[in-house]
PDB file of N, CA and C in Angstrom:
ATOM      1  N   UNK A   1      -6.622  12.334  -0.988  1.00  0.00           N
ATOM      2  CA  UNK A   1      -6.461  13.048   0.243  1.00  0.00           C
ATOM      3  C   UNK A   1      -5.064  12.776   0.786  1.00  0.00           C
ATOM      4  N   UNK A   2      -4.279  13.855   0.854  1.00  0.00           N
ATOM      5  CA  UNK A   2      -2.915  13.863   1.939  1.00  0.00           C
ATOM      6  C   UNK A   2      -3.022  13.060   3.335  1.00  0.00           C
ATOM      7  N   UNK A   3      -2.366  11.950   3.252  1.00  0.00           N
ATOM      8  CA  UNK A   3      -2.198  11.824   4.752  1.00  0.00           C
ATOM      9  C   UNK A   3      -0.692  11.223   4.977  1.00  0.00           C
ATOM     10  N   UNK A   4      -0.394  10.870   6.050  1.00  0.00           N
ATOM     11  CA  UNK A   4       0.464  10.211   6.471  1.00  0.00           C
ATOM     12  C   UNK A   4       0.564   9.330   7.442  1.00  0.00           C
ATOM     13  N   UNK A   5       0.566   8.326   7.009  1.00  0.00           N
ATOM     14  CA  UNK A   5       0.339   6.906   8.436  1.00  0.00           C
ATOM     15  C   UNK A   5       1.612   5.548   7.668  1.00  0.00           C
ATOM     16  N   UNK A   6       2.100   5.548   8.933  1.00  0.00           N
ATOM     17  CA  UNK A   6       3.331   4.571   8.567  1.00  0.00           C
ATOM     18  C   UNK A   6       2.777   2.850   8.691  1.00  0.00           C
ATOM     19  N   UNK A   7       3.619   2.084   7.329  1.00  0.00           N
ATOM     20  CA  UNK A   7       2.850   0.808   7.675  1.00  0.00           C
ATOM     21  C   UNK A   7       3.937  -0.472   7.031  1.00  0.00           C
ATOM     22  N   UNK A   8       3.350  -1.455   7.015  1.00  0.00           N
ATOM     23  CA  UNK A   8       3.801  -2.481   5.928  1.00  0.00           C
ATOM     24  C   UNK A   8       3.405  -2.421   4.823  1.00  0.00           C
ATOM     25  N   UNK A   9       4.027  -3.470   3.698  1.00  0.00           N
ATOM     26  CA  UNK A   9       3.302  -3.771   2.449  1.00  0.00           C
ATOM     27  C   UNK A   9       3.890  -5.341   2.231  1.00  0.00           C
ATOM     28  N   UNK A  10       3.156  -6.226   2.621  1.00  0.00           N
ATOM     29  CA  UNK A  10       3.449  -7.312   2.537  1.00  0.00           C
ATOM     30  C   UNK A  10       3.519  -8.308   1.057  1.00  0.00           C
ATOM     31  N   UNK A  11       4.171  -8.719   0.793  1.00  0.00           N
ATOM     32  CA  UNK A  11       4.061  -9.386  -1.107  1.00  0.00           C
ATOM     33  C   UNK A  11       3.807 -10.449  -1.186  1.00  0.00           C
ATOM     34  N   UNK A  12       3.546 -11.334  -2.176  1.00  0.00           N
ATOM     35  CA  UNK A  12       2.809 -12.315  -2.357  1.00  0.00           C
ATOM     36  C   UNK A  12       4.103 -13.519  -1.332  1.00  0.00           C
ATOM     37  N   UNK A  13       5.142 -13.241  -1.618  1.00  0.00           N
ATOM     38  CA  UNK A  13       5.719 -14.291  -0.714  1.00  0.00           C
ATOM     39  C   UNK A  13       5.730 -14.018   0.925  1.00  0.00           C
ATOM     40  N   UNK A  14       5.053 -13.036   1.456  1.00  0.00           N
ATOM     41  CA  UNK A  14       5.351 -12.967   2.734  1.00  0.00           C
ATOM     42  C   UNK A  14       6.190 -12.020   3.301  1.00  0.00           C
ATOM     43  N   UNK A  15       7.159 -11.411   2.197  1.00  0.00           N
ATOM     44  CA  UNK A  15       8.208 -10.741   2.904  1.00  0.00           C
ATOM     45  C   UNK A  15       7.498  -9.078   2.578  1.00  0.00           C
ATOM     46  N   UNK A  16       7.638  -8.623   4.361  1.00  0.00           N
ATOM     47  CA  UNK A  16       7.297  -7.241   4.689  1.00  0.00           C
ATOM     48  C   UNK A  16       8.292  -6.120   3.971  1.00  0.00           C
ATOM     49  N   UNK A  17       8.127  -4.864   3.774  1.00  0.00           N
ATOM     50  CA  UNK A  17       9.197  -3.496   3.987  1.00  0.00           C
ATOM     51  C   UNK A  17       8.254  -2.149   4.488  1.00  0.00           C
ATOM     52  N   UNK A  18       8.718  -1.395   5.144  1.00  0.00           N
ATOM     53  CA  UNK A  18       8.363  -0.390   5.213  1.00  0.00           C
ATOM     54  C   UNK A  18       7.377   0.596   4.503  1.00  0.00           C
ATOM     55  N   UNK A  19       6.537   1.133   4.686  1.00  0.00           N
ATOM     56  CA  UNK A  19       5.721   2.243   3.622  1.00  0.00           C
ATOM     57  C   UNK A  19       5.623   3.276   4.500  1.00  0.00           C
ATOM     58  N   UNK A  20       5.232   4.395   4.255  1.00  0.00           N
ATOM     59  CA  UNK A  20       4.542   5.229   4.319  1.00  0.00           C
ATOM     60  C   UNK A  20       3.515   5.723   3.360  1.00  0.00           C
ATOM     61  N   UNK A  21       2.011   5.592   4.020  1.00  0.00           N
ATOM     62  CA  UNK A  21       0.581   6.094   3.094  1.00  0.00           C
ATOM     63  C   UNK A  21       1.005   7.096   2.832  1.00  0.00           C
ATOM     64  N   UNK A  22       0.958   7.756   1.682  1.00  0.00           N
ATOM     65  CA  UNK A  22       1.319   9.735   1.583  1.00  0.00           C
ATOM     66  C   UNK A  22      -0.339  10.261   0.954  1.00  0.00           C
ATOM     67  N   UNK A  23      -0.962   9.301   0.264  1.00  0.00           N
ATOM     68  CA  UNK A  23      -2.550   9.735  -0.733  1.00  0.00           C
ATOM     69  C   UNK A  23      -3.216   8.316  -0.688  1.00  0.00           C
ATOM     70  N   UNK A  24      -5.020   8.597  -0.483  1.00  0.00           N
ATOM     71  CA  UNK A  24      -5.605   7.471  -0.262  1.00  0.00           C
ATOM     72  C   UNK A  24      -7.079   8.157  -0.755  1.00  0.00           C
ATOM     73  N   UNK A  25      -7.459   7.053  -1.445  1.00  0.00           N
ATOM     74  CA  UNK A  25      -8.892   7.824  -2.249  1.00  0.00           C
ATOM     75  C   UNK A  25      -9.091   6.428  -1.552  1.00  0.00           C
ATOM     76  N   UNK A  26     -10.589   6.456  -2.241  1.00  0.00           N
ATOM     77  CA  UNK A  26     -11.561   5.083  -1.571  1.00  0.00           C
ATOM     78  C   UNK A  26     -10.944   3.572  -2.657  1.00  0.00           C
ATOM     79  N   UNK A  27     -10.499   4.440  -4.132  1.00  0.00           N
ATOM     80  CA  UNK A  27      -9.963   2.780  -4.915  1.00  0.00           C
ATOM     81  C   UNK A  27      -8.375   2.913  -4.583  1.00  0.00           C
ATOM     82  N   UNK A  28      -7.800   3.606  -3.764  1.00  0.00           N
ATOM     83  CA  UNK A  28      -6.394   3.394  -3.676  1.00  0.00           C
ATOM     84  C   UNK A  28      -5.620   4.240  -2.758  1.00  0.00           C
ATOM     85  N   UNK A  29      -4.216   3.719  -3.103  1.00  0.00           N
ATOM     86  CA  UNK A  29      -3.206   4.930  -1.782  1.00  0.00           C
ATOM     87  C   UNK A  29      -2.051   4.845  -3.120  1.00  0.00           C
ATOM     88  N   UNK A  30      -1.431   5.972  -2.756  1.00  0.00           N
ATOM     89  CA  UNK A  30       0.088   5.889  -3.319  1.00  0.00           C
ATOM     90  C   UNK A  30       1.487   5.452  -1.945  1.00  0.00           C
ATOM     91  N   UNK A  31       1.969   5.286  -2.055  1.00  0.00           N
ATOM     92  CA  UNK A  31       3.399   4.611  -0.932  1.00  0.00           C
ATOM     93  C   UNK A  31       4.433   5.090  -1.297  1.00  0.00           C
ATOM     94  N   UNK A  32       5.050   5.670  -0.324  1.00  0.00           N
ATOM     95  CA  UNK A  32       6.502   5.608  -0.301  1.00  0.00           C
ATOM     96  C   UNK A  32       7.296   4.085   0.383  1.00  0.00           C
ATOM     97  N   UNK A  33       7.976   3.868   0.005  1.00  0.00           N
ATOM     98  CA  UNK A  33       8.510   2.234   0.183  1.00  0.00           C
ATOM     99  C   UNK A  33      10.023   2.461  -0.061  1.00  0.00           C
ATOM    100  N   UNK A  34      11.335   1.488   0.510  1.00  0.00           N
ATOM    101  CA  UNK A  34      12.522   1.752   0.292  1.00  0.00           C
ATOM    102  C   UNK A  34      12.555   0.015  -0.678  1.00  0.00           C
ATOM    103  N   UNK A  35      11.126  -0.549  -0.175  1.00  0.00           N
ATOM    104  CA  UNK A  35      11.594  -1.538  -1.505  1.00  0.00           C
ATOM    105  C   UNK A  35      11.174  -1.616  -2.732  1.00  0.00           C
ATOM    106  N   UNK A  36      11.200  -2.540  -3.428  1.00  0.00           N
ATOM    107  CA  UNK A  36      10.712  -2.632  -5.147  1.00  0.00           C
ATOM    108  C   UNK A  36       9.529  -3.391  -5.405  1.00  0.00           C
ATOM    109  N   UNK A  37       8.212  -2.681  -5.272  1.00  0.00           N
ATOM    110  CA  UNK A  37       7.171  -3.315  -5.314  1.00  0.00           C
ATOM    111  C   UNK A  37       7.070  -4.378  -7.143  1.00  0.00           C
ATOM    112  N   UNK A  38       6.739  -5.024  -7.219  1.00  0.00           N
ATOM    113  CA  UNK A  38       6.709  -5.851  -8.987  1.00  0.00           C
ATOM    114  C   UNK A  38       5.332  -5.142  -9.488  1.00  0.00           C
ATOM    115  N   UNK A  39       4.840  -4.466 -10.876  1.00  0.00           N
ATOM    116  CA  UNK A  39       3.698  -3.860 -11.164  1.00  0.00           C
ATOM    117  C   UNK A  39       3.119  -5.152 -11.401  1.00  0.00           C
ATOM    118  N   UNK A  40       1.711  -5.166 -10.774  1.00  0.00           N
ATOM    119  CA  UNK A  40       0.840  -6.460 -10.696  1.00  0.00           C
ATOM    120  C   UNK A  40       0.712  -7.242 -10.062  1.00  0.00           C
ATOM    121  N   UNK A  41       1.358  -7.216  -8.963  1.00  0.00           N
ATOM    122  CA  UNK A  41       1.461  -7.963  -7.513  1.00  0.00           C
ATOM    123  C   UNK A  41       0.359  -7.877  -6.666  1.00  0.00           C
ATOM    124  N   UNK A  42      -0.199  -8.868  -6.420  1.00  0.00           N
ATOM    125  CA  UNK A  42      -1.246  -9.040  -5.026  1.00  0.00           C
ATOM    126  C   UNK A  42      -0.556  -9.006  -3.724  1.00  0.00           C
ATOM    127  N   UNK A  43      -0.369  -7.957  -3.114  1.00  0.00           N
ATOM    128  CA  UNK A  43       0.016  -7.479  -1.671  1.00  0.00           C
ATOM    129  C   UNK A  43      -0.824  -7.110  -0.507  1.00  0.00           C
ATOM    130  N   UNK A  44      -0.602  -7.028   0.321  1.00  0.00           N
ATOM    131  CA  UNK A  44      -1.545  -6.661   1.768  1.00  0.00           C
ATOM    132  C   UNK A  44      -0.795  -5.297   2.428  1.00  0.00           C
ATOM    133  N   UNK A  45      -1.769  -4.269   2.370  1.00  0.00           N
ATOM    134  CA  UNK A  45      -0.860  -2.908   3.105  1.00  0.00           C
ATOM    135  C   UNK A  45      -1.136  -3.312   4.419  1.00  0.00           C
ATOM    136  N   UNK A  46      -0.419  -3.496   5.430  1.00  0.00           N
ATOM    137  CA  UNK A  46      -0.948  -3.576   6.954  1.00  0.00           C
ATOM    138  C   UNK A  46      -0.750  -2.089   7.334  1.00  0.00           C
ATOM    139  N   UNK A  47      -1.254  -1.542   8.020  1.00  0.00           N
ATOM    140  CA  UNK A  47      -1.401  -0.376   8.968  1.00  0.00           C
ATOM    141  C   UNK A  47      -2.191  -0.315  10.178  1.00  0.00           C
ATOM    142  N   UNK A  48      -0.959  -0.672  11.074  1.00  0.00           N
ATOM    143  CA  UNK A  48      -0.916  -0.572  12.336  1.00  0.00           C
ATOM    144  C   UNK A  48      -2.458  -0.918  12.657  1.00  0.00           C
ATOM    145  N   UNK A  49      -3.387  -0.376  13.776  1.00  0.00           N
ATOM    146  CA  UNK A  49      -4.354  -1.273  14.382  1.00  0.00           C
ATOM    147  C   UNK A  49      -5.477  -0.696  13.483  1.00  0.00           C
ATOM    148  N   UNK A  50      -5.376  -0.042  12.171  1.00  0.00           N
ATOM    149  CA  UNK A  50      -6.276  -0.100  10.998  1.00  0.00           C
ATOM    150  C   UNK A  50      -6.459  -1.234  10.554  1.00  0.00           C
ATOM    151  N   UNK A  51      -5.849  -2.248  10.298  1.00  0.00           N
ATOM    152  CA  UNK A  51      -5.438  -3.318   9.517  1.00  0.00           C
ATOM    153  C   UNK A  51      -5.277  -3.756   8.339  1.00  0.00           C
ATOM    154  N   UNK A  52      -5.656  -5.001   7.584  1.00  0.00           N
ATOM    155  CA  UNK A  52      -4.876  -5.231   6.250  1.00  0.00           C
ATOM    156  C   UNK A  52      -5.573  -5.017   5.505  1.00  0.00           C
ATOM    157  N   UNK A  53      -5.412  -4.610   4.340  1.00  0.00           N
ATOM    158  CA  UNK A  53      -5.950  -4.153   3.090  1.00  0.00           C
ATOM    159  C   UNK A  53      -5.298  -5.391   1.614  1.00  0.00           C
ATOM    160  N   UNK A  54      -6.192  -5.408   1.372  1.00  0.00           N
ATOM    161  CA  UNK A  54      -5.551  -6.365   0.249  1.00  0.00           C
ATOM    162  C   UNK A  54      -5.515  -5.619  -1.184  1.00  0.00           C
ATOM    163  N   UNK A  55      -4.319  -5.383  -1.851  1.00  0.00           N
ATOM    164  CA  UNK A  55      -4.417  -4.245  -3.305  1.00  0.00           C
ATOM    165  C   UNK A  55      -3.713  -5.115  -3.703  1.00  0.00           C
ATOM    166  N   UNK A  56      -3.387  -4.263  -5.192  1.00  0.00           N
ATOM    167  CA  UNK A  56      -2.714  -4.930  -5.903  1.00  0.00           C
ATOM    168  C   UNK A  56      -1.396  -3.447  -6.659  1.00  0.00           C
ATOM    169  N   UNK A  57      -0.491  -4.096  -7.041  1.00  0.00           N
ATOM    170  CA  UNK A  57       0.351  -2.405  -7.406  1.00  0.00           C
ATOM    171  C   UNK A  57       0.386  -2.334  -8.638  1.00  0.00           C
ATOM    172  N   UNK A  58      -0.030  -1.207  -8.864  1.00  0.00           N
ATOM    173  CA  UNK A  58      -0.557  -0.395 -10.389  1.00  0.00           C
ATOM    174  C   UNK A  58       0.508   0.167 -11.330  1.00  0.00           C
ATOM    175  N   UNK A  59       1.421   0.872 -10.111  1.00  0.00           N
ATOM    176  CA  UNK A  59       2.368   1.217 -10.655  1.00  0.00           C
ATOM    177  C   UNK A  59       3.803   1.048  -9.904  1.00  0.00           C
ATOM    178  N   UNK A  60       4.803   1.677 -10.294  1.00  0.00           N
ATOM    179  CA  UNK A  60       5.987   1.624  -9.381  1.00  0.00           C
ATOM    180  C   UNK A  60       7.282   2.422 -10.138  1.00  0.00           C
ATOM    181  N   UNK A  61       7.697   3.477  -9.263  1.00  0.00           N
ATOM    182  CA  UNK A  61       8.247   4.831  -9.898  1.00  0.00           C
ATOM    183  C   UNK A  61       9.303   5.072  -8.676  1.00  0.00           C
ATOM    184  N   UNK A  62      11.049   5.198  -8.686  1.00  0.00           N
ATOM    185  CA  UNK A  62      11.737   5.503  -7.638  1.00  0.00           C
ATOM    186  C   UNK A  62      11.181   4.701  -6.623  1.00  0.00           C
ATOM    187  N   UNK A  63      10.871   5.765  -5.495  1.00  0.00           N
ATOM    188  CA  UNK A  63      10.522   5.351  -4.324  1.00  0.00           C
ATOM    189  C   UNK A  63       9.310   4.926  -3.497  1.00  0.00           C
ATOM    190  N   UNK A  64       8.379   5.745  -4.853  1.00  0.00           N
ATOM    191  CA  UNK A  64       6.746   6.249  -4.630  1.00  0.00           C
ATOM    192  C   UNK A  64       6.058   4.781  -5.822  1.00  0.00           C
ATOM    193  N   UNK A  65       5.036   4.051  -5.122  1.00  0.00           N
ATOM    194  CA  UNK A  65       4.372   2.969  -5.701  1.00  0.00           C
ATOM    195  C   UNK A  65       2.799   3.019  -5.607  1.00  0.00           C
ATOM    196  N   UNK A  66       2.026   2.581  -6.297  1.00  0.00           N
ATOM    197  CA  UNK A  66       0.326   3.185  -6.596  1.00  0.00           C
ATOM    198  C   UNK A  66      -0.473   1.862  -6.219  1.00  0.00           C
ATOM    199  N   UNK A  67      -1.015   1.782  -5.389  1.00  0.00           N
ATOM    200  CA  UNK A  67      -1.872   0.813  -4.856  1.00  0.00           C
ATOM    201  C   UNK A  67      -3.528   1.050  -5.400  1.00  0.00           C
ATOM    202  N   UNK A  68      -4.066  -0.303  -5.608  1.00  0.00           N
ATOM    203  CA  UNK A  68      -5.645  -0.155  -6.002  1.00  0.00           C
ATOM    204  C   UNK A  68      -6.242  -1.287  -5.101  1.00  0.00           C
ATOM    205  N   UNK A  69      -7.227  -0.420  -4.349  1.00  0.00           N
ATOM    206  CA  UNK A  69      -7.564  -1.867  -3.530  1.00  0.00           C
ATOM    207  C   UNK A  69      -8.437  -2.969  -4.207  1.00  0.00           C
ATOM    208  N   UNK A  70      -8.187  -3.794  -3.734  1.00  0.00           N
ATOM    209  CA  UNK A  70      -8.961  -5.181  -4.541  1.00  0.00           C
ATOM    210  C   UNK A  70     -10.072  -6.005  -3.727  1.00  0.00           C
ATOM    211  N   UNK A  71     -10.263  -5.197  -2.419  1.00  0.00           N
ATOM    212  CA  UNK A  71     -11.003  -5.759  -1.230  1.00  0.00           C
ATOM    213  C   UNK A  71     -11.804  -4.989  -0.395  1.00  0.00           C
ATOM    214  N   UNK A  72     -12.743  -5.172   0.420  1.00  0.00           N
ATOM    215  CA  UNK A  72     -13.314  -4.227   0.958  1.00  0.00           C
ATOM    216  C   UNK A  72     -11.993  -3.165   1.825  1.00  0.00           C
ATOM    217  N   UNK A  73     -12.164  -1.780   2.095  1.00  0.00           N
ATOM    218  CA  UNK A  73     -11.495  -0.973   3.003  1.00  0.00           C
ATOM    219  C   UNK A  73     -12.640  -0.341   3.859  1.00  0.00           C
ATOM    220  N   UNK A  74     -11.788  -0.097   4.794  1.00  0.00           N
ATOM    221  CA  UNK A  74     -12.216   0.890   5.225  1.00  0.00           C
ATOM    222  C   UNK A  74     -11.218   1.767   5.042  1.00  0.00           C
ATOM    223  N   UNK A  75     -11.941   3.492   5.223  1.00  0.00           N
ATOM    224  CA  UNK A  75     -10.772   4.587   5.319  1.00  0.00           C
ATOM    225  C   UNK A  75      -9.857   4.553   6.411  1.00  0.00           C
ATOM    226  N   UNK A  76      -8.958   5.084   5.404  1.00  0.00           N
ATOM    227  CA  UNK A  76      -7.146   5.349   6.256  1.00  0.00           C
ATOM    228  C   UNK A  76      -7.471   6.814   6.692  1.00  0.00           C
ATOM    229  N   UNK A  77      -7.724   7.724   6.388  1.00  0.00           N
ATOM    230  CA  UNK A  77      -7.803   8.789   6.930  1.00  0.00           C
ATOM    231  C   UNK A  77      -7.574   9.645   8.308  1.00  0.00           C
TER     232      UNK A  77
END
């Protein structure tokens, strides 16, 4: 599903960058990010007063990176 909600993506050391959600099924989201997610990383998407999501990154392409969640969610939608 298309959406758009602006957030963090926090990495295993702590350090935040920017995302934007652009697609979010129930096992995942894809991201736009200006940083370099590592493929296989345990990260936390924060979004705003949705809150944290714990995934892991699947993939990582340019700008656009593929999240699978690894924890309960609720929908971003």
């Amino acid at each position: 599903m298309a959406v758009r909600h602006t957030g963090r993506l926090v990495d295993s050391e702590g350090v935040e960058s920017e995302v934007t959600v652009i697609d979010i099924s129930s096992e995942g989201c894809r991201v736009q990010t200006d940083g370099s997610p590592m493929i296989g990383e345990h990260v936390r998407l924060r979004v705003g007063r949705m809150g944290d999501y714990p995934c892991q990154v699947r993939w990582a392409l340019g700008n656009e990176a593929g999240l699978v969640f690894t924890g309960p969610v609720e929908t971003l939608d």
